[in-house]
C-alpha atoms as a PDB file:
ATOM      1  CA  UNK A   1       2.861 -25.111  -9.127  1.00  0.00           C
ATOM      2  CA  UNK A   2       1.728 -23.271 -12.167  1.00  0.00           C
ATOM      3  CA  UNK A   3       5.819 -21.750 -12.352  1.00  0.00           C
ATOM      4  CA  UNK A   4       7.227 -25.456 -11.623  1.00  0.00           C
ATOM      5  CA  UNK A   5       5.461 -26.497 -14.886  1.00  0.00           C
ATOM      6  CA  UNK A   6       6.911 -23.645 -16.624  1.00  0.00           C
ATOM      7  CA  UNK A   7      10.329 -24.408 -15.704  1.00  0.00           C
ATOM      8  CA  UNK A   8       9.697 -28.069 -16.503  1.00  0.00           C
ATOM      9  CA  UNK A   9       8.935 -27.479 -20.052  1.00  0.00           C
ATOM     10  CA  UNK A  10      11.723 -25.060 -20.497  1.00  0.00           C
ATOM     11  CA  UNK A  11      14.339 -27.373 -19.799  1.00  0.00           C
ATOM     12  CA  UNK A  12      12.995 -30.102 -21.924  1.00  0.00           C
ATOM     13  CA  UNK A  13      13.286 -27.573 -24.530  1.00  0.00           C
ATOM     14  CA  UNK A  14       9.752 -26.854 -25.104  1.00  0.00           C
ATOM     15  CA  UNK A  15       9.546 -23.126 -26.905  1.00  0.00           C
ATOM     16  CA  UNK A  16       7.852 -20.251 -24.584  1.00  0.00           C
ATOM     17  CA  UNK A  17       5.001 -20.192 -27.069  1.00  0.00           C
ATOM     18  CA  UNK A  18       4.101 -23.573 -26.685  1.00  0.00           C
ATOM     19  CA  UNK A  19       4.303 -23.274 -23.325  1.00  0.00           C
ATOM     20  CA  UNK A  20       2.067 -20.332 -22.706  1.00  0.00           C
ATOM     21  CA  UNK A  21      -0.250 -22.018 -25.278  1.00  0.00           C
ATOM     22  CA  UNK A  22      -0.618 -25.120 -23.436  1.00  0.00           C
ATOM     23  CA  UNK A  23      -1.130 -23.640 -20.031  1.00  0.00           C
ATOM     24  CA  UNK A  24      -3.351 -20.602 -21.664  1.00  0.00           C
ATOM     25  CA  UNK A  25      -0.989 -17.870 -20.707  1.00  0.00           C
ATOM     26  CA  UNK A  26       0.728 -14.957 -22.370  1.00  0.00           C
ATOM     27  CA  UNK A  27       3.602 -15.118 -23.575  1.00  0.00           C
ATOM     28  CA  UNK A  28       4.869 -12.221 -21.530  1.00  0.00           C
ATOM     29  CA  UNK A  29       4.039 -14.201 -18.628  1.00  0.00           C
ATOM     30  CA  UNK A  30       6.275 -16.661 -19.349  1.00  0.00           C
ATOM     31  CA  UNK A  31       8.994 -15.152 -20.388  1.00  0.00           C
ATOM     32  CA  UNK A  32       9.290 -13.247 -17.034  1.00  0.00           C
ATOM     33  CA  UNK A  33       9.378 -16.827 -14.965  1.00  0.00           C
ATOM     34  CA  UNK A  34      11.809 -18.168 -16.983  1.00  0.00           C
ATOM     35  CA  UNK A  35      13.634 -14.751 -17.331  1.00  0.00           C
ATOM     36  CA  UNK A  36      13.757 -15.017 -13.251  1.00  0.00           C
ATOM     37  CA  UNK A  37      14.639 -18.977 -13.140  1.00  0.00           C
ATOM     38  CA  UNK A  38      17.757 -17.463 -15.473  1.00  0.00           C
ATOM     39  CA  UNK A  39      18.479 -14.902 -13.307  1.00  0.00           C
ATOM     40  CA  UNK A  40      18.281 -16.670  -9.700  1.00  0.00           C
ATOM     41  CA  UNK A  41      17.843 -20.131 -10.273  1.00  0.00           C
ATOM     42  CA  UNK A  42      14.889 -20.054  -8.550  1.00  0.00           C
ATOM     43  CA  UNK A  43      11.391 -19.557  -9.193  1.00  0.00           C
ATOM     44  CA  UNK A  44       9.713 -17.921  -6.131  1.00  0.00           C
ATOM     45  CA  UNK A  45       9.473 -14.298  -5.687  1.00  0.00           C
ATOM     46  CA  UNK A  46      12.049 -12.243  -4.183  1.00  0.00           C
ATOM     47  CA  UNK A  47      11.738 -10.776  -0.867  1.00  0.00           C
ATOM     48  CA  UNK A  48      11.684  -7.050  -0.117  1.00  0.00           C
ATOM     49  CA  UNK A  49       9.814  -5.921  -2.904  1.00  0.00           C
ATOM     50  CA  UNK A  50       8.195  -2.290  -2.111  1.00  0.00           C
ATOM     51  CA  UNK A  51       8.257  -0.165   0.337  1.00  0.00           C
ATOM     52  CA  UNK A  52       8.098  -1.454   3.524  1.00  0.00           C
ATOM     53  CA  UNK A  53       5.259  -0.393   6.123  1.00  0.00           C
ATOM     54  CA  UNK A  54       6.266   2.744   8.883  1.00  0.00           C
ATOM     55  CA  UNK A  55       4.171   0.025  11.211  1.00  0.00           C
ATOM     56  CA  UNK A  56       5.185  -3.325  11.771  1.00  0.00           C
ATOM     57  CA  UNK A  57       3.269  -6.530  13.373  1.00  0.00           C
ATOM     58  CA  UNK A  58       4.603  -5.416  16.716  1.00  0.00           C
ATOM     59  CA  UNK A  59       3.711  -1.503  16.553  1.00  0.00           C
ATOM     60  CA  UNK A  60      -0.186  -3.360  14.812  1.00  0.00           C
ATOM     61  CA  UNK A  61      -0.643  -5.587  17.539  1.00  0.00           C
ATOM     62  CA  UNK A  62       0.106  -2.385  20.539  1.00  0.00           C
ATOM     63  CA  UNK A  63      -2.358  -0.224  18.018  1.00  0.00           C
ATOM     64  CA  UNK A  64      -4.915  -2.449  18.188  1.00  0.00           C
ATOM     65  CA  UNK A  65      -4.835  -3.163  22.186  1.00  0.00           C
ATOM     66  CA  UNK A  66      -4.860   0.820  22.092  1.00  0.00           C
ATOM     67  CA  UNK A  67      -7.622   1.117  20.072  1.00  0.00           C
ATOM     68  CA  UNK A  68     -10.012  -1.946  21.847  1.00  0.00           C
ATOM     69  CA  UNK A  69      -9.013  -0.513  25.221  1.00  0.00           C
ATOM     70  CA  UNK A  70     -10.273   3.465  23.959  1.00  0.00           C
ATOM     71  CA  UNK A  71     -12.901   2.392  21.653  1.00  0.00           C
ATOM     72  CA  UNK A  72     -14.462   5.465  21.249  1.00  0.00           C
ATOM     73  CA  UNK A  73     -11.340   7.753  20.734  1.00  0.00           C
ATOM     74  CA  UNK A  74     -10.998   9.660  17.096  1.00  0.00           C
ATOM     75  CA  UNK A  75      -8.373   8.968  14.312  1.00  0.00           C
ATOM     76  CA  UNK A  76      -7.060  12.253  15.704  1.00  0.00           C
ATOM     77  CA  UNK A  77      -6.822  11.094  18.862  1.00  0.00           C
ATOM     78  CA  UNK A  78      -4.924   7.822  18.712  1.00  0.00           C
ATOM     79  CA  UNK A  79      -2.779   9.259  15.826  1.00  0.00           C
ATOM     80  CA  UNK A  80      -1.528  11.582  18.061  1.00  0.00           C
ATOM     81  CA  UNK A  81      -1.163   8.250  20.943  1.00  0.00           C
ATOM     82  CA  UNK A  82       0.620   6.804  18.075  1.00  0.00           C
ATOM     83  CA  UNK A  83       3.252   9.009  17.311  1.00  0.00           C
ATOM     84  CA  UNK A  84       4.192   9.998  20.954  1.00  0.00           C
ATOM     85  CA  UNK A  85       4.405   5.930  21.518  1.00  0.00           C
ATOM     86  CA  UNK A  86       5.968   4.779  18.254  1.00  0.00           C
ATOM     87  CA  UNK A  87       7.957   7.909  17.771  1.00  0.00           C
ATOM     88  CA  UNK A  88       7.293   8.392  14.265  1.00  0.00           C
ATOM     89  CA  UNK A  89       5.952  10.949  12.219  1.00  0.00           C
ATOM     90  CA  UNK A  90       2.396   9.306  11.422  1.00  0.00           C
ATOM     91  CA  UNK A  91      -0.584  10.735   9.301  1.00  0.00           C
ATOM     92  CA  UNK A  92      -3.726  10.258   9.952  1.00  0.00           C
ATOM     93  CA  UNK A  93      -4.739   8.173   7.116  1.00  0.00           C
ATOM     94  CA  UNK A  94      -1.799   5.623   7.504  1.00  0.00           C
ATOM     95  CA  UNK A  95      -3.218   5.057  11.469  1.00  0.00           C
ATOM     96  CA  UNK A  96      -7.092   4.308   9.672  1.00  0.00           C
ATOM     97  CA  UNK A  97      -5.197   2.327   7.022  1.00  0.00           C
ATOM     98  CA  UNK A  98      -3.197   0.420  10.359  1.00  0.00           C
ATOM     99  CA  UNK A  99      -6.831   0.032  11.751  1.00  0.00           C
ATOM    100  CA  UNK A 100      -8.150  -1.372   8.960  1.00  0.00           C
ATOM    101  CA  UNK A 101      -5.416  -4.037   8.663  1.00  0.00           C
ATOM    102  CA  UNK A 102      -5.690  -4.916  12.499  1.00  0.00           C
ATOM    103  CA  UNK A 103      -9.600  -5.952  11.427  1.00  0.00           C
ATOM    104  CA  UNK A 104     -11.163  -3.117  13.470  1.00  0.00           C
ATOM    105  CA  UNK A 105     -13.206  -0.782  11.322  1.00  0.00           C
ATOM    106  CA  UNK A 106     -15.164   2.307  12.606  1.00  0.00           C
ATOM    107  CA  UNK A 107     -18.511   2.183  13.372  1.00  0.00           C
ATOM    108  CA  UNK A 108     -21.759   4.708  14.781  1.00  0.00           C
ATOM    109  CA  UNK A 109     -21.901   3.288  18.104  1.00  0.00           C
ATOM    110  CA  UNK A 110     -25.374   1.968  18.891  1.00  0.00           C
ATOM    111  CA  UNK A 111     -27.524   4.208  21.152  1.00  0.00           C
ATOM    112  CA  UNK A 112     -28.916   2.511  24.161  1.00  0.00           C
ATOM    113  CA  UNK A 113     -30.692   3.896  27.466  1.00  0.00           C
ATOM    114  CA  UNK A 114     -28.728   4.169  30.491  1.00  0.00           C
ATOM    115  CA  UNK A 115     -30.026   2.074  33.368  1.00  0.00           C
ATOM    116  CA  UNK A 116     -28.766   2.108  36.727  1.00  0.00           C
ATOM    117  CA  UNK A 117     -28.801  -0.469  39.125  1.00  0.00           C
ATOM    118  CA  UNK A 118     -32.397   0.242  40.728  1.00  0.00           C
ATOM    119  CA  UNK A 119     -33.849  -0.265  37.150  1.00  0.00           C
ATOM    120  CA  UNK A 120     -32.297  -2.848  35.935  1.00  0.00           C
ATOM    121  CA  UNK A 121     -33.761  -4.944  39.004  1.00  0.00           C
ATOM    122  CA  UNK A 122     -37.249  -3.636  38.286  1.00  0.00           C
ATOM    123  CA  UNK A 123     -36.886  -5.091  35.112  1.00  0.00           C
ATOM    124  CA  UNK A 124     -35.510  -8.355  36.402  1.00  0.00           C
ATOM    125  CA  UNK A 125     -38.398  -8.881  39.229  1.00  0.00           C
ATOM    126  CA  UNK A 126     -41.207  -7.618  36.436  1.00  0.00           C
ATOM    127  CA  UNK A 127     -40.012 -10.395  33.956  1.00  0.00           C
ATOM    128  CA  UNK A 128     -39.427 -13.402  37.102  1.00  0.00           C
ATOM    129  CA  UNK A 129     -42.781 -12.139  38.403  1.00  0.00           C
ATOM    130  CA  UNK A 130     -44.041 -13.071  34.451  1.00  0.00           C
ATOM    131  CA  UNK A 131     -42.301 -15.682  33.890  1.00  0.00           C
ATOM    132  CA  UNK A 132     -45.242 -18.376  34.730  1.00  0.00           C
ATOM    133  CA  UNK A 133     -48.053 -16.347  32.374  1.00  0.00           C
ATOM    134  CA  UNK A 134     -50.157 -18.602  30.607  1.00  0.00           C
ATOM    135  CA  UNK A 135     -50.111 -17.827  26.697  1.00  0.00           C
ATOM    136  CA  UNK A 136     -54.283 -17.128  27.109  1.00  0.00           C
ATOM    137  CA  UNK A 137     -53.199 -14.737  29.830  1.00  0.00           C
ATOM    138  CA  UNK A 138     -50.974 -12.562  27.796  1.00  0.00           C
ATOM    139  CA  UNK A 139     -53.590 -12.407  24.829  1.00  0.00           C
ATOM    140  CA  UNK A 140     -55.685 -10.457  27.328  1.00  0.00           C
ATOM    141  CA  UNK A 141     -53.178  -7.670  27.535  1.00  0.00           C
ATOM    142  CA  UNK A 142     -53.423  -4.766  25.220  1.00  0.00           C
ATOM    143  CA  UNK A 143     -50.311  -4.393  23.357  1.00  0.00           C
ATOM    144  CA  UNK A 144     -50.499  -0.714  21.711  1.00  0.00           C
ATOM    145  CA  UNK A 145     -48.593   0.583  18.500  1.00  0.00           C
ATOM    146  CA  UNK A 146     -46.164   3.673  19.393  1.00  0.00           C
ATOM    147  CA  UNK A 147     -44.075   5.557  17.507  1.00  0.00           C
ATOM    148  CA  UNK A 148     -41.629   8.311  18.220  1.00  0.00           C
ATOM    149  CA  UNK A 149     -40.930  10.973  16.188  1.00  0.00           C
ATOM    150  CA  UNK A 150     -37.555  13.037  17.325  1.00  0.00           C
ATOM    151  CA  UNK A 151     -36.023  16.617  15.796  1.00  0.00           C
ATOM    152  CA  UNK A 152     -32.248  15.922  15.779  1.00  0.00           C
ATOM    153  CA  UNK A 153     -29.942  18.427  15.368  1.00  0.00           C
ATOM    154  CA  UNK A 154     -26.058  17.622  14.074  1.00  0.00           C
ATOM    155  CA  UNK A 155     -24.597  14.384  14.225  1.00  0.00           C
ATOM    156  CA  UNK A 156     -26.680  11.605  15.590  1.00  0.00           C
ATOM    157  CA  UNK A 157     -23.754   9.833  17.908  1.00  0.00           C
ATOM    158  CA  UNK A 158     -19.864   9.212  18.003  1.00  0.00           C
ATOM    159  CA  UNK A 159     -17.973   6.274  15.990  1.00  0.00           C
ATOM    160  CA  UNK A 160     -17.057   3.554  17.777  1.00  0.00           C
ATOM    161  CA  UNK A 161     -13.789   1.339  16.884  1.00  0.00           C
ATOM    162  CA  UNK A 162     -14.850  -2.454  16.557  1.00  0.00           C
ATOM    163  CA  UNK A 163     -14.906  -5.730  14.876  1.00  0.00           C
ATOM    164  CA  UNK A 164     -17.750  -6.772  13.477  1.00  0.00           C
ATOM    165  CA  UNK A 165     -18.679  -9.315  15.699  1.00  0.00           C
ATOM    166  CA  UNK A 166     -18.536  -6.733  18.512  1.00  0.00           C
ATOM    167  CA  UNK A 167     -21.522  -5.019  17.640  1.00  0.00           C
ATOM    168  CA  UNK A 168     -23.410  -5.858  20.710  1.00  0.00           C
ATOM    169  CA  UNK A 169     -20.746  -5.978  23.252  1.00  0.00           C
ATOM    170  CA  UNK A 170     -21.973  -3.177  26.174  1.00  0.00           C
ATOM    171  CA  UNK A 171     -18.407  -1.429  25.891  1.00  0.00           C
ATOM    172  CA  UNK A 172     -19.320  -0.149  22.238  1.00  0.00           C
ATOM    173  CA  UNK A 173     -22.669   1.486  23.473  1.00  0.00           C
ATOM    174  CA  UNK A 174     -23.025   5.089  23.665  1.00  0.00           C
ATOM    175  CA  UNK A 175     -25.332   5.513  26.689  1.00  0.00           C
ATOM    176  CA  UNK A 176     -28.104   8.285  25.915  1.00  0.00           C
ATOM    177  CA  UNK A 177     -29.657  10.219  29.172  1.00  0.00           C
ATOM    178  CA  UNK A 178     -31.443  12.963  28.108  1.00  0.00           C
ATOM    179  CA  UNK A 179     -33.815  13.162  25.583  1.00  0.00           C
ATOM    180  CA  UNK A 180     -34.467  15.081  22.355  1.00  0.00           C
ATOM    181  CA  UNK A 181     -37.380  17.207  21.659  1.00  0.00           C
ATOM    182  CA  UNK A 182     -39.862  14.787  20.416  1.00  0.00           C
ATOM    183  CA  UNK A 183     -43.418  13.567  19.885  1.00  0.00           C
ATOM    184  CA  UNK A 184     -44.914  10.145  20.996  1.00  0.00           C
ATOM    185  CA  UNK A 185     -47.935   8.954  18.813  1.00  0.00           C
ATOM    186  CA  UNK A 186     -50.033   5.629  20.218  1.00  0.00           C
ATOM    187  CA  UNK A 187     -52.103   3.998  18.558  1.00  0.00           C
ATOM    188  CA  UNK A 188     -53.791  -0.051  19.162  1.00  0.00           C
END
């Protein structure tokens, strides 16, 4: 729109200072659009400017089915998927760039207990069988302040490969087992 006015004025005669002055612009700025409207009669940009990208929409759209199906492989690891499937030479900062534009990012995957079946329906029948507590009931219960205090050695959990609304699908959990030396404090 901006450009169409540019051209306008130009071919009523109107010099390229006045115009820039008008529409608060540099001079410089229009002289390249009308340079260009000179050139190719035309005012939009060319096409095929740059370099073009080693990964297309197709090869972005198979990259980021690859990396939603493996959520928790490394950079490493799909780069290396990559290149065998794309057959190109691929670093591994042009795959995190590809991730990023596929709007995935990397994440520390959440840490949450692993419950089988057999718990998980203990914790169903406790909460049906306490469904029906009055709120006078529950104020008799004692409700005591813990905290945990854990020695961690190393990293504290693997990166997970998600969108940002993903954050609480189960698939982008890292289930933890066993525990770390620690030490449990109560208090009420």
């Amino acid at each position: 729109m901006l450009r169409r006015k540019i051209v306008e004025q130009y071919q009523k005669g109107v010099s390229q200072r006045k115009i820039a002055k008008s529409l608060k612009l540099s001079s410089s700025t229009v002289y390249n659009i009308i340079q260009r409207f000179r050139e190719s009669g035309t005012i939009s940009v060319r096409k095929g400017q740059g370099r073009k990208t080693i990964l297309d929409a197709r090869d972005l759209r198979a990259l980021r089915r690859h990396c939603i199906t493996y959520r928790n492989a490394t950079v490493m690891e799909i780069t290396t998927w990559a290149q065998e499937y794309f057959q190109k030479t691929l670093l591994v900062n042009t795959i995190h760039r590809a991730i990023h534009r596929c709007r995935l990012k990397l994440y520390r995957s959440k840490k949450k207990p692993y419950l089988n079946m057999i718990q998980k329906r203990r914790h169903f029948l406790w909460a049906k069988a306490h469904l029906k507590w009055t709120v006078a009931k529950w104020k008799t219960v004692l409700w005591s302040d813990k905290s945990k205090f854990e020695v961690l050695f190393g990293k504290l959990g693997r990166h997970v490969i998600r969108t940002k609304e993903d954050k609480d699908n189960p698939s982008c959990y890292q289930c933890s087992v066993q525990k770390p030396a620690s030490l449990m404090v109560w208090g009420c």
